[in-house]
PDB file of N, CA and C in Angstrom:
ATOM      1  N   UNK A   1     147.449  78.189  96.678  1.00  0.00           N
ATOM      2  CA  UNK A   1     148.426  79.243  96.699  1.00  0.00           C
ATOM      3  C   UNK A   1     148.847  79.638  95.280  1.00  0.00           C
ATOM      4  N   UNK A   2     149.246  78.399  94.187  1.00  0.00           N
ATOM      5  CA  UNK A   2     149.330  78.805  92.885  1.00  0.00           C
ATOM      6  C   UNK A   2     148.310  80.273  92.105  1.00  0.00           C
ATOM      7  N   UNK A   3     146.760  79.885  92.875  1.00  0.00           N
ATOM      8  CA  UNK A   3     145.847  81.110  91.922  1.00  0.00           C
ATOM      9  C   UNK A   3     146.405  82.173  92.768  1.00  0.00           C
ATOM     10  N   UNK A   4     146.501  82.083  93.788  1.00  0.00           N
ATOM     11  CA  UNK A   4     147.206  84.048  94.447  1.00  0.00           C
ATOM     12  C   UNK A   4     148.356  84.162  93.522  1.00  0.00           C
ATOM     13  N   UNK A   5     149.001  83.539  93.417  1.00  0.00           N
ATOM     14  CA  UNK A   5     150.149  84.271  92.576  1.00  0.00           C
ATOM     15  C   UNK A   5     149.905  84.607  91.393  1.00  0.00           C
ATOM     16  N   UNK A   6     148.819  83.913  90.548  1.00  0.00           N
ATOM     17  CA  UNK A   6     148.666  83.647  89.405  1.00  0.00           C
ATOM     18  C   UNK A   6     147.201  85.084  89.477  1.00  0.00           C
ATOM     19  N   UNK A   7     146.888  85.468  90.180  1.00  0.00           N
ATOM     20  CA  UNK A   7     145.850  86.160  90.455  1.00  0.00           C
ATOM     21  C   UNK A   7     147.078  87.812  90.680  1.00  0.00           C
ATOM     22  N   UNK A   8     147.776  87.647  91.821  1.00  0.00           N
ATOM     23  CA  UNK A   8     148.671  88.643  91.730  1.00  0.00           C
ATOM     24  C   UNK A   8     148.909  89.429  90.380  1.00  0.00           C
ATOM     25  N   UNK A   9     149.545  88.489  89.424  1.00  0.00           N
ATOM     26  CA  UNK A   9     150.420  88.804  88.493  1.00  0.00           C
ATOM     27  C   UNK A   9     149.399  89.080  87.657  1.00  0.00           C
ATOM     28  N   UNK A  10     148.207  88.699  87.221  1.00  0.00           N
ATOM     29  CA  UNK A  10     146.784  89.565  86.707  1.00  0.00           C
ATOM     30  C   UNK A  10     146.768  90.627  86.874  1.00  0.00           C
ATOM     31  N   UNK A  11     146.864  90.946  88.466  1.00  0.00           N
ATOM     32  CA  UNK A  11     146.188  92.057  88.640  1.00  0.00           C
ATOM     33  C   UNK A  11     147.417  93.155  88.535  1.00  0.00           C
ATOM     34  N   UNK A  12     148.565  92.798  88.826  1.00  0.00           N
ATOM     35  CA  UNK A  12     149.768  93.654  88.414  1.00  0.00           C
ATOM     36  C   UNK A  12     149.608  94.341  86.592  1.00  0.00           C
ATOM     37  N   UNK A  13     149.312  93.285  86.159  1.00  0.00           N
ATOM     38  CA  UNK A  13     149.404  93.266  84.542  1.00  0.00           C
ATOM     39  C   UNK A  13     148.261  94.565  84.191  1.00  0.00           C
ATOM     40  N   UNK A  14     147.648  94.463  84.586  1.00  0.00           N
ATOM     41  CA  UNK A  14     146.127  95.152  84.432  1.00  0.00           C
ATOM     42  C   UNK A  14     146.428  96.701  84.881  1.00  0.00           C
ATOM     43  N   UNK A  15     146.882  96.884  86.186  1.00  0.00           N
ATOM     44  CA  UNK A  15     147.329  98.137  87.013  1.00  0.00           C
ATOM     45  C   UNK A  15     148.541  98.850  86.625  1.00  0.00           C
ATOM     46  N   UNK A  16     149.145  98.061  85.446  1.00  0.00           N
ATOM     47  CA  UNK A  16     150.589  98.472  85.308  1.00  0.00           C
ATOM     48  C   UNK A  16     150.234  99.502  83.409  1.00  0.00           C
ATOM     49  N   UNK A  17     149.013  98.517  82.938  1.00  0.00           N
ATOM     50  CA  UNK A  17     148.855  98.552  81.764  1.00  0.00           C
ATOM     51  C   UNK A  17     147.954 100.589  81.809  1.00  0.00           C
ATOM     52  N   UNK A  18     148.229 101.595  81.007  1.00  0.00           N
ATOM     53  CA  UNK A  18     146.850 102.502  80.678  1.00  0.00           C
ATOM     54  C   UNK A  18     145.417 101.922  80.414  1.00  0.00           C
ATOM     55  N   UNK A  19     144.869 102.750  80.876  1.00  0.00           N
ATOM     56  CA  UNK A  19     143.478 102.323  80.921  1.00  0.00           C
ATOM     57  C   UNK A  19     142.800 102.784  79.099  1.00  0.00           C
ATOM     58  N   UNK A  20     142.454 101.808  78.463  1.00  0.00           N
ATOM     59  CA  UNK A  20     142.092 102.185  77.284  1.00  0.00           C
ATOM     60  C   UNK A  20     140.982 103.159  77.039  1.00  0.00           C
ATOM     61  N   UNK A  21     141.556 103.753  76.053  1.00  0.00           N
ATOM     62  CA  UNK A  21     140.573 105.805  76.171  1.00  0.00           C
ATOM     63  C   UNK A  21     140.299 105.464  74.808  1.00  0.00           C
ATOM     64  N   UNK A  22     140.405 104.566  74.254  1.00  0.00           N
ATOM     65  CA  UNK A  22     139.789 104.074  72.652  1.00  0.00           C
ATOM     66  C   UNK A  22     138.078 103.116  72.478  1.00  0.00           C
ATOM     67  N   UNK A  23     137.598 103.403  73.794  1.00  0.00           N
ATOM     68  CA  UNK A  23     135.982 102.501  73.645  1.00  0.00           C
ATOM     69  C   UNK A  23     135.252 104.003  73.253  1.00  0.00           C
ATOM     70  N   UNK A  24     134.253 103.629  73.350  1.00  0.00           N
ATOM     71  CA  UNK A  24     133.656 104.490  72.741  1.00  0.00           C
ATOM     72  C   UNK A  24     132.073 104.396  74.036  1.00  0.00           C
ATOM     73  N   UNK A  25     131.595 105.192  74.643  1.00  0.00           N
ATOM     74  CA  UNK A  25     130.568 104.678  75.542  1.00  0.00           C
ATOM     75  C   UNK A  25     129.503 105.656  75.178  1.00  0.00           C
ATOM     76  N   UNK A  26     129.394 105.740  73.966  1.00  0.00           N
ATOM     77  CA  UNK A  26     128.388 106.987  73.804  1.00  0.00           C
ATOM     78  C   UNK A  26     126.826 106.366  73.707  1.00  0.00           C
ATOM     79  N   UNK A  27     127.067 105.258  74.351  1.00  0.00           N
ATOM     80  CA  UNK A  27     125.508 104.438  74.128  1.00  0.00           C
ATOM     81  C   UNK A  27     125.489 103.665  75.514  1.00  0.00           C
ATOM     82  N   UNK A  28     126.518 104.359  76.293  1.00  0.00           N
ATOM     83  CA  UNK A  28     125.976 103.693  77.511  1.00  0.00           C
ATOM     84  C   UNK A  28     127.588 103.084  78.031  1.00  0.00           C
ATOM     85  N   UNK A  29     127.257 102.846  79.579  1.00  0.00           N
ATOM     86  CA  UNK A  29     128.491 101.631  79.908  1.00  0.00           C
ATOM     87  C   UNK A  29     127.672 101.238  81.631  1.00  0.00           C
ATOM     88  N   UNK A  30     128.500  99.933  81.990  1.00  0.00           N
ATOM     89  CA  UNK A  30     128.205  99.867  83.226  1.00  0.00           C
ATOM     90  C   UNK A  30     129.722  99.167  84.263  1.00  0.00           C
ATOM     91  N   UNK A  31     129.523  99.591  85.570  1.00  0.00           N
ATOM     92  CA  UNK A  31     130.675  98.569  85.683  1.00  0.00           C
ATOM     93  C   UNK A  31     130.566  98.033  87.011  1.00  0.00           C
ATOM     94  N   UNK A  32     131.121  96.384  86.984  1.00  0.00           N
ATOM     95  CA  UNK A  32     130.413  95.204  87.778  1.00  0.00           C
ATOM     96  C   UNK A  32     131.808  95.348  88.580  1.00  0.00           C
ATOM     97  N   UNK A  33     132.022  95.087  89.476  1.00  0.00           N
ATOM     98  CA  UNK A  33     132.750  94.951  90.831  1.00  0.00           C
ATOM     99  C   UNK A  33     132.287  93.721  91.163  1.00  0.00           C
ATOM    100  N   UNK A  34     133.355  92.989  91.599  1.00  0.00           N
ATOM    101  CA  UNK A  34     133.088  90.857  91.593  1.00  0.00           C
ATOM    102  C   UNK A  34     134.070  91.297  93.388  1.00  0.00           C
ATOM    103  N   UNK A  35     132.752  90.789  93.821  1.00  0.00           N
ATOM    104  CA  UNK A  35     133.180  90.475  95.038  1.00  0.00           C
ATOM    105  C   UNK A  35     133.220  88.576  95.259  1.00  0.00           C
ATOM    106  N   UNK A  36     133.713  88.048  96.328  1.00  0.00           N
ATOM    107  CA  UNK A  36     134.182  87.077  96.390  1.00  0.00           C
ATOM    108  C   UNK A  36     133.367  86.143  97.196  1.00  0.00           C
ATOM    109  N   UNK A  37     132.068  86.421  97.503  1.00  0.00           N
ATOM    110  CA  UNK A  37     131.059  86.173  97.884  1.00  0.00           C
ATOM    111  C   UNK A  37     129.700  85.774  97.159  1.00  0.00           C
ATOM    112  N   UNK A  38     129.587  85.800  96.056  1.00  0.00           N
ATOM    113  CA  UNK A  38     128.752  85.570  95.246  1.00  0.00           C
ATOM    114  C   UNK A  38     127.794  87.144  94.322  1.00  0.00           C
ATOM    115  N   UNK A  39     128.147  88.076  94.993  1.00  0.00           N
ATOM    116  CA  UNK A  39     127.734  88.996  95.429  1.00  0.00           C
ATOM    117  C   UNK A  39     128.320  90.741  94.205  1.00  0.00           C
ATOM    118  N   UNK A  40     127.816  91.160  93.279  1.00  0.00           N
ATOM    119  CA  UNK A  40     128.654  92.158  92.242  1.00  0.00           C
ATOM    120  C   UNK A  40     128.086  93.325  92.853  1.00  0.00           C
ATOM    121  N   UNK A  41     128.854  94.591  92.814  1.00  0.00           N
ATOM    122  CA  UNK A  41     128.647  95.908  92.370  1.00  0.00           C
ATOM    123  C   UNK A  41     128.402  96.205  92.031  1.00  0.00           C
ATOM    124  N   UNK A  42     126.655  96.250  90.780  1.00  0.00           N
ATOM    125  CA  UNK A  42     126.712  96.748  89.845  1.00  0.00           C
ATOM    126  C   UNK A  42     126.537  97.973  89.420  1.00  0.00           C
ATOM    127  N   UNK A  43     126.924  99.009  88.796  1.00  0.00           N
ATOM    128  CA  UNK A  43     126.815 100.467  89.046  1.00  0.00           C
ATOM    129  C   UNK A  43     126.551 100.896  90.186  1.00  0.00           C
ATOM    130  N   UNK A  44     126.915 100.827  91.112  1.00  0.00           N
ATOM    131  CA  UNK A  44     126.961 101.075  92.624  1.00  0.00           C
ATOM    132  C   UNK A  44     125.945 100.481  93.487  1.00  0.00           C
ATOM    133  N   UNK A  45     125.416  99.248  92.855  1.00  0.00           N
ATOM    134  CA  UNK A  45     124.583  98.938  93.675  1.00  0.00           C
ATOM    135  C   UNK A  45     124.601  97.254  93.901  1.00  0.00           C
ATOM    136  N   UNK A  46     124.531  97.040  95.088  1.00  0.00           N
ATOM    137  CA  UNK A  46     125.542  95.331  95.805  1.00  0.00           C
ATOM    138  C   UNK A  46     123.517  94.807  95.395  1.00  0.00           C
ATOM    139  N   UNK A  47     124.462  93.313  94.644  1.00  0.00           N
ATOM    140  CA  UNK A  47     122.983  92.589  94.389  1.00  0.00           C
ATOM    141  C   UNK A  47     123.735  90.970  94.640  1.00  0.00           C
ATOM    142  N   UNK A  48     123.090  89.786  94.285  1.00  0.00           N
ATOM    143  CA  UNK A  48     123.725  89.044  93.748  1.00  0.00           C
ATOM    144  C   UNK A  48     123.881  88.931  92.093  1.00  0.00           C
ATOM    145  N   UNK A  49     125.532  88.665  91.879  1.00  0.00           N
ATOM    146  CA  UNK A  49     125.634  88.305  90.828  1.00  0.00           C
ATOM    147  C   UNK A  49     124.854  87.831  89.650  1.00  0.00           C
ATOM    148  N   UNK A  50     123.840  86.564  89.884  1.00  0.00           N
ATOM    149  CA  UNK A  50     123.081  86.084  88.568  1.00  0.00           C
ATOM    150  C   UNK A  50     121.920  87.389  88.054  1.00  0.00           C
ATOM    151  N   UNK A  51     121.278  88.029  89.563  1.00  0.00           N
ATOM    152  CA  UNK A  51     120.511  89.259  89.421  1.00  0.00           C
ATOM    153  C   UNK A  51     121.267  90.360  88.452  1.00  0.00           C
ATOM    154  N   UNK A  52     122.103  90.646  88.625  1.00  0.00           N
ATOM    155  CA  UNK A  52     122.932  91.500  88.181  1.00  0.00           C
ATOM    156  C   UNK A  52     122.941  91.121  86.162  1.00  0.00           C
ATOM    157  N   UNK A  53     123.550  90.157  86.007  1.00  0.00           N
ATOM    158  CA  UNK A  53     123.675  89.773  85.074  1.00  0.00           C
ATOM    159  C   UNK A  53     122.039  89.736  84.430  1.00  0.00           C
ATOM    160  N   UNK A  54     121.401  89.104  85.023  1.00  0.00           N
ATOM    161  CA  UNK A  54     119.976  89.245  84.090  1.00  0.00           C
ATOM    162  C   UNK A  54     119.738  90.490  83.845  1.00  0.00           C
ATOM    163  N   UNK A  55     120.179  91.813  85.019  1.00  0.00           N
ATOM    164  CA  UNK A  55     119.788  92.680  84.590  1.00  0.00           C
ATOM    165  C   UNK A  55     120.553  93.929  83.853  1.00  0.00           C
ATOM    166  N   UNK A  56     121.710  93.607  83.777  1.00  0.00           N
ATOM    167  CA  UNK A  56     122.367  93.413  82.166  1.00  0.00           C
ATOM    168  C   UNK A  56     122.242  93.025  80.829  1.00  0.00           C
ATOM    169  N   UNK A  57     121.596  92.226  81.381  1.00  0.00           N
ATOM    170  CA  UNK A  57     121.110  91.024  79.529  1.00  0.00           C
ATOM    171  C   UNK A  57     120.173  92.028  79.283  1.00  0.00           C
ATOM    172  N   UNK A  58     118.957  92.348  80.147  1.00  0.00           N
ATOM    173  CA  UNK A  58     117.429  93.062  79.608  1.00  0.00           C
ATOM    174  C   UNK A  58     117.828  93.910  79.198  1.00  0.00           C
ATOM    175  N   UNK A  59     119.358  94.975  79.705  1.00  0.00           N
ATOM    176  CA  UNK A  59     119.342  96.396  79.571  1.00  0.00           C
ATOM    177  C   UNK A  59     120.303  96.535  77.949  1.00  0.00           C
ATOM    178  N   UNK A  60     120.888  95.271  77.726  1.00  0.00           N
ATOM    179  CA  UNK A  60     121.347  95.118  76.596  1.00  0.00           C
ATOM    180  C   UNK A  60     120.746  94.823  75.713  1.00  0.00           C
ATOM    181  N   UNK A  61     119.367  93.949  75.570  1.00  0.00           N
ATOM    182  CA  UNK A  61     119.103  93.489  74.698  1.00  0.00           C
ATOM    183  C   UNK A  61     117.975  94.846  74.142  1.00  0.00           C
ATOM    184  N   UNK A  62     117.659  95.936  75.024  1.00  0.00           N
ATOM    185  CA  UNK A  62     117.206  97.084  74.560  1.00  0.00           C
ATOM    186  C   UNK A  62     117.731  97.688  73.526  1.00  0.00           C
ATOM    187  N   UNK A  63     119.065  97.380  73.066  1.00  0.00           N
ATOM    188  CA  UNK A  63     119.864  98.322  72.689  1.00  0.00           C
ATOM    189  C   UNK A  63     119.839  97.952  71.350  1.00  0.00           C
ATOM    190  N   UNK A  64     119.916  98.727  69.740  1.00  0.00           N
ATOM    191  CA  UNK A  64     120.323  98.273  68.534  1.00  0.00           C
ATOM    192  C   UNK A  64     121.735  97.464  68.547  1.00  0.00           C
ATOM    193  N   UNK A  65     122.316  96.820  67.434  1.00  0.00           N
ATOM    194  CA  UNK A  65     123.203  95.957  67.591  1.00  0.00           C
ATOM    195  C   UNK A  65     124.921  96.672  67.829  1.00  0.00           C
ATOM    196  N   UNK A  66     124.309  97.761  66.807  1.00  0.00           N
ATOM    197  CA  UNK A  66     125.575  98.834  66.789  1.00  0.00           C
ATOM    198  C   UNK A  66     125.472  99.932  67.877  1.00  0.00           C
ATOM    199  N   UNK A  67     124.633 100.173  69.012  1.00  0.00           N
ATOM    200  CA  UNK A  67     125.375 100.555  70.111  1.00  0.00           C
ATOM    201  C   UNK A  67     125.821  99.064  71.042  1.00  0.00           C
ATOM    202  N   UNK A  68     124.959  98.414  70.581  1.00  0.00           N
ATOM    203  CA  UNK A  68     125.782  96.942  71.714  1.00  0.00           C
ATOM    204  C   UNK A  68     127.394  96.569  71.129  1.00  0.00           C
ATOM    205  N   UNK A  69     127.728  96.550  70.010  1.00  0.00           N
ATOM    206  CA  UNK A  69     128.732  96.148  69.702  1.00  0.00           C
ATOM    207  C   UNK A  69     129.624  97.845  69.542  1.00  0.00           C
ATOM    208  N   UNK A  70     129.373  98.594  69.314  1.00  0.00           N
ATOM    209  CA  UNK A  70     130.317  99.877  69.115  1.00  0.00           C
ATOM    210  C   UNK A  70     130.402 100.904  70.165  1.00  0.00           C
ATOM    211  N   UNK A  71     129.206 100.340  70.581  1.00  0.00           N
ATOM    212  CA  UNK A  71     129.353 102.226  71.589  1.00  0.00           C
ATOM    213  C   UNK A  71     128.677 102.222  73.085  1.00  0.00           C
ATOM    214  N   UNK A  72     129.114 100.499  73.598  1.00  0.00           N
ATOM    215  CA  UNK A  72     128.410 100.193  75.470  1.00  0.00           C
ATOM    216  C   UNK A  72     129.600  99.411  75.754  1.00  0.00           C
ATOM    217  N   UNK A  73     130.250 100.146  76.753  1.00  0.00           N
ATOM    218  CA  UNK A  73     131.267  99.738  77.577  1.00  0.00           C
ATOM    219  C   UNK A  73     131.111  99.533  78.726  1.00  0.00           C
ATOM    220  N   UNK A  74     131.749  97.942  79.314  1.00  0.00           N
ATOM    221  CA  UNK A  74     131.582  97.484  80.832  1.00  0.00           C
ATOM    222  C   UNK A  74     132.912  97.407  81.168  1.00  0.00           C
ATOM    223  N   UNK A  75     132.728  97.867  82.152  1.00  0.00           N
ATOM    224  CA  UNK A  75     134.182  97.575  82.987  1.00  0.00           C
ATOM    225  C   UNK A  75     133.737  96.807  84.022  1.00  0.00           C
ATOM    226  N   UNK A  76     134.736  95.620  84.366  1.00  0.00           N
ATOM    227  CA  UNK A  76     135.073  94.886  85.136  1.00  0.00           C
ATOM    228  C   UNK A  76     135.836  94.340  86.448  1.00  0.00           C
ATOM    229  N   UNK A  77     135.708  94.865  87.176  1.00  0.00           N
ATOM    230  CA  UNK A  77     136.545  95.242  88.422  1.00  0.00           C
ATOM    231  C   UNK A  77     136.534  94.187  89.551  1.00  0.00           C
ATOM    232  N   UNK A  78     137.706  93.832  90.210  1.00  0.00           N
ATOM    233  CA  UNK A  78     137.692  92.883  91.342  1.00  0.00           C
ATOM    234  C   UNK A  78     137.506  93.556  92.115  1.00  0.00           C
ATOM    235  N   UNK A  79     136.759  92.763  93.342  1.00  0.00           N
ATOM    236  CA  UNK A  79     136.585  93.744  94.710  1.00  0.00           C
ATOM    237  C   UNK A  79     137.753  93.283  95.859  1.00  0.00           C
ATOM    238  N   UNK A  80     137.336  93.847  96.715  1.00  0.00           N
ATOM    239  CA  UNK A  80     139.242  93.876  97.806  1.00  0.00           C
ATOM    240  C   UNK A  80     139.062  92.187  98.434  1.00  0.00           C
ATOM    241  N   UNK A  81     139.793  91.316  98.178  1.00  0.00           N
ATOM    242  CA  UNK A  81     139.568  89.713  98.935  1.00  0.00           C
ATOM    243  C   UNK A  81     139.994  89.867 100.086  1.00  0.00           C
ATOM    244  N   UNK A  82     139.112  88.626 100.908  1.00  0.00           N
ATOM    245  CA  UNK A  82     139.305  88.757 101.940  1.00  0.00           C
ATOM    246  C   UNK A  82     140.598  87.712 102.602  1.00  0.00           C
ATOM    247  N   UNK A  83     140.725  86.618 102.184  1.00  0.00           N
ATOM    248  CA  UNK A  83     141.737  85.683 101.574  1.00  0.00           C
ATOM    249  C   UNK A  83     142.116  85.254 100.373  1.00  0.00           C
ATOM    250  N   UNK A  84     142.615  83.953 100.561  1.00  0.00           N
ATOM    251  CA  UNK A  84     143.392  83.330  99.082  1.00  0.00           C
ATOM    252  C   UNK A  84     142.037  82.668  98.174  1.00  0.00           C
ATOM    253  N   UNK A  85     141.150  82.038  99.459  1.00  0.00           N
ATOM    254  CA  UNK A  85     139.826  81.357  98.593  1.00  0.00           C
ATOM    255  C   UNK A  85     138.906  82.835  98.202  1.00  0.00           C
ATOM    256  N   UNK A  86     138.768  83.591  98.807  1.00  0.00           N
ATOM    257  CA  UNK A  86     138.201  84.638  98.363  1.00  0.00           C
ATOM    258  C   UNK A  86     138.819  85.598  96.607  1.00  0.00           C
ATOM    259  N   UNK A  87     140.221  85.481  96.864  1.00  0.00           N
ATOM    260  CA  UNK A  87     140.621  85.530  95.796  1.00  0.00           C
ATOM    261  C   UNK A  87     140.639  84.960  94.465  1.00  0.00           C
ATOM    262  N   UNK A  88     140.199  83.224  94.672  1.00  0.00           N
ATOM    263  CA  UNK A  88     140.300  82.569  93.834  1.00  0.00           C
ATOM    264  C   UNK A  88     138.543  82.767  93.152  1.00  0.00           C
ATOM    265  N   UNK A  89     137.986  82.804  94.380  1.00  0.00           N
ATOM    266  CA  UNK A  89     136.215  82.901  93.648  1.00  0.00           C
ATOM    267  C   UNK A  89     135.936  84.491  92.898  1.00  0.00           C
ATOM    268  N   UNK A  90     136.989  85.455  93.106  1.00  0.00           N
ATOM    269  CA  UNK A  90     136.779  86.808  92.596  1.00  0.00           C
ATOM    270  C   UNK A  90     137.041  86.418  90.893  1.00  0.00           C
ATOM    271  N   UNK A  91     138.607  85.939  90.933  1.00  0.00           N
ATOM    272  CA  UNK A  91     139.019  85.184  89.478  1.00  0.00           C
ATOM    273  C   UNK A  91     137.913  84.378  88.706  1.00  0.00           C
ATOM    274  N   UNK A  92     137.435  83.641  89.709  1.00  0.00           N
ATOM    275  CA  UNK A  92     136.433  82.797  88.723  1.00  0.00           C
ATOM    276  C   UNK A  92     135.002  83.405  88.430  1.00  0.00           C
ATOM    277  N   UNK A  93     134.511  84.602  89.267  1.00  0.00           N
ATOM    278  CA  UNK A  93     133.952  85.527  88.912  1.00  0.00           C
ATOM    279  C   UNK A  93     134.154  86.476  87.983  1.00  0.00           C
ATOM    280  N   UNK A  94     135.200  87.038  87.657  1.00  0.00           N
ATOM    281  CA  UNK A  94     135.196  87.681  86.643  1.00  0.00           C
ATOM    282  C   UNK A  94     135.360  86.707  85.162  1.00  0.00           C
ATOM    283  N   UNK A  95     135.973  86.114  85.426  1.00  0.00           N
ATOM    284  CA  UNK A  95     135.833  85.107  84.097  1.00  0.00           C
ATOM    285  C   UNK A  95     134.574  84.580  83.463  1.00  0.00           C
ATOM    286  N   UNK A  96     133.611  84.274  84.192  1.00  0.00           N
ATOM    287  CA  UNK A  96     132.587  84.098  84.048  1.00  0.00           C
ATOM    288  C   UNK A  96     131.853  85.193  84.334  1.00  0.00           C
ATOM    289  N   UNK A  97     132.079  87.133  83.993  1.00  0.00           N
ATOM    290  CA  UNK A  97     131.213  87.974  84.024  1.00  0.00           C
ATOM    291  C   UNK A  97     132.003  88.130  82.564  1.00  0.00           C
ATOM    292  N   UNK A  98     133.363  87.937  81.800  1.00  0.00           N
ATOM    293  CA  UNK A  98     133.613  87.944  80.626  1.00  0.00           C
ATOM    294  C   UNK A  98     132.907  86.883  79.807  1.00  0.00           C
ATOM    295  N   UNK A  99     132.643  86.046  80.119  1.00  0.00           N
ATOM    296  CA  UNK A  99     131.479  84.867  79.418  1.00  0.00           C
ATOM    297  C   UNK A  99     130.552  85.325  79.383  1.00  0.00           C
ATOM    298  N   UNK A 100     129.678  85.796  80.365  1.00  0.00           N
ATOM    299  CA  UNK A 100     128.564  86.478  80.245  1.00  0.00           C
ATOM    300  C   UNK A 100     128.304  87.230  78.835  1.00  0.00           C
ATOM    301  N   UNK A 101     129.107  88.827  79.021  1.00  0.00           N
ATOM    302  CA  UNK A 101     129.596  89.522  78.457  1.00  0.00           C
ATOM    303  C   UNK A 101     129.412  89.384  76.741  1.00  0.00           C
ATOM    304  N   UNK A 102     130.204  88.138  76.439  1.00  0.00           N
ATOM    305  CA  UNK A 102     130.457  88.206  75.292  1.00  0.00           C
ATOM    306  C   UNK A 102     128.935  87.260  74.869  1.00  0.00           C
ATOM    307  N   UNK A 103     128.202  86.278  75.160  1.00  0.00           N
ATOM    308  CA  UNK A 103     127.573  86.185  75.878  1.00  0.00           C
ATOM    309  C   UNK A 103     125.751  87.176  74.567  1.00  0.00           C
ATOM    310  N   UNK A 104     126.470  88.107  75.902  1.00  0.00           N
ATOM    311  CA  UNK A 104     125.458  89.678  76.094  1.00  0.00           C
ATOM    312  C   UNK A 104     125.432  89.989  74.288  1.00  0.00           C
ATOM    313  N   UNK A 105     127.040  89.959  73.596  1.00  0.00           N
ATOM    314  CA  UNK A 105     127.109  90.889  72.364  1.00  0.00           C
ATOM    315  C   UNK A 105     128.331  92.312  72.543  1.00  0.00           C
ATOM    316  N   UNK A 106     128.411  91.572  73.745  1.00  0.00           N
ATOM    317  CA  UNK A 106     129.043  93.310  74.733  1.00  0.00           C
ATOM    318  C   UNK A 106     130.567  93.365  73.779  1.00  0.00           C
ATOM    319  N   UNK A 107     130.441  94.093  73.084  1.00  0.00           N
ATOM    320  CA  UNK A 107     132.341  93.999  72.309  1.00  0.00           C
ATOM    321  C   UNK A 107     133.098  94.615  73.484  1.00  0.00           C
ATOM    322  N   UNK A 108     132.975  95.836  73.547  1.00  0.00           N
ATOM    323  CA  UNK A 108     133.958  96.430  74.612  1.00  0.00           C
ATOM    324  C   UNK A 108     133.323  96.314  76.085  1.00  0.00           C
ATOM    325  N   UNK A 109     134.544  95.266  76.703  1.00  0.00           N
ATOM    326  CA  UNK A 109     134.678  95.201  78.195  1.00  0.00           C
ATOM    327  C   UNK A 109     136.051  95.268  78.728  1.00  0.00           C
ATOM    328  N   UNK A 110     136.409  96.161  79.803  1.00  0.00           N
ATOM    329  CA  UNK A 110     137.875  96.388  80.367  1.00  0.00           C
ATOM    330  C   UNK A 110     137.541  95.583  81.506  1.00  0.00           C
ATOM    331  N   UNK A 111     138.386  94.583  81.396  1.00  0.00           N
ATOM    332  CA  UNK A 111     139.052  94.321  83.315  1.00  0.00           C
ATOM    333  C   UNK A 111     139.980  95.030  83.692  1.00  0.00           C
ATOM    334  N   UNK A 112     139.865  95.692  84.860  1.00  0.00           N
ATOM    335  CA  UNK A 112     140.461  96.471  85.679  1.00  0.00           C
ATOM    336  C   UNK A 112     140.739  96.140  87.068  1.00  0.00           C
TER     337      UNK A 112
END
């Protein structure tokens, strides 16, 4: 019960905050939706997670260093839980799609 609340007040923080209009995506962006199932969104398309991520890494590592670090933005999005354990594996999903991430080289990523 502690991570719902502690998950709540995340996601309050995040929804309460403007959405930053200071990235720059002129080299690209993508954005992962963490469902609570093992299971991401990635640009609109439901895969599993590790798939997803590999195919992130390939599409990043295409890239020179200065659009990976200046100008490719991911956004990061929870998907709707279905309970409290569902909630807690979304949290530990996105945390570990920000590991990834940095990871990747990826400078700009929004959780949302």
């Amino acid at each position: 019960m502690k991570y719902l609340a502690l998950f709540t007040i995340v996601l309050a923080a995040c929804a309460s905050e403007a959405p930053n209009t200071d990235f720059d995506a002129s080299a690209g962006s993508a954005t992962v939706t963490v469902a609570g199932d093992g299971f991401v969104d990635l640009d609109g398309r439901r895969m599993p997670s590790e798939a997803a991520v590999l195919e992130l890494r390939q599409r990043t590592r295409e890239m020179s260093i200065e659009d990976l670090t200046l100008h490719f933005v991911v956004h990061v999005r929870a998907g709707a839980p279905v309970d409290d354990d569902d909630q807690l594996r979304i949290v530990e999903g996105i945390n570990r799609w920000l590991d990834q991430l940095t990871i990747m080289g990826v400078k700009q990523a929004a959780v949302q």
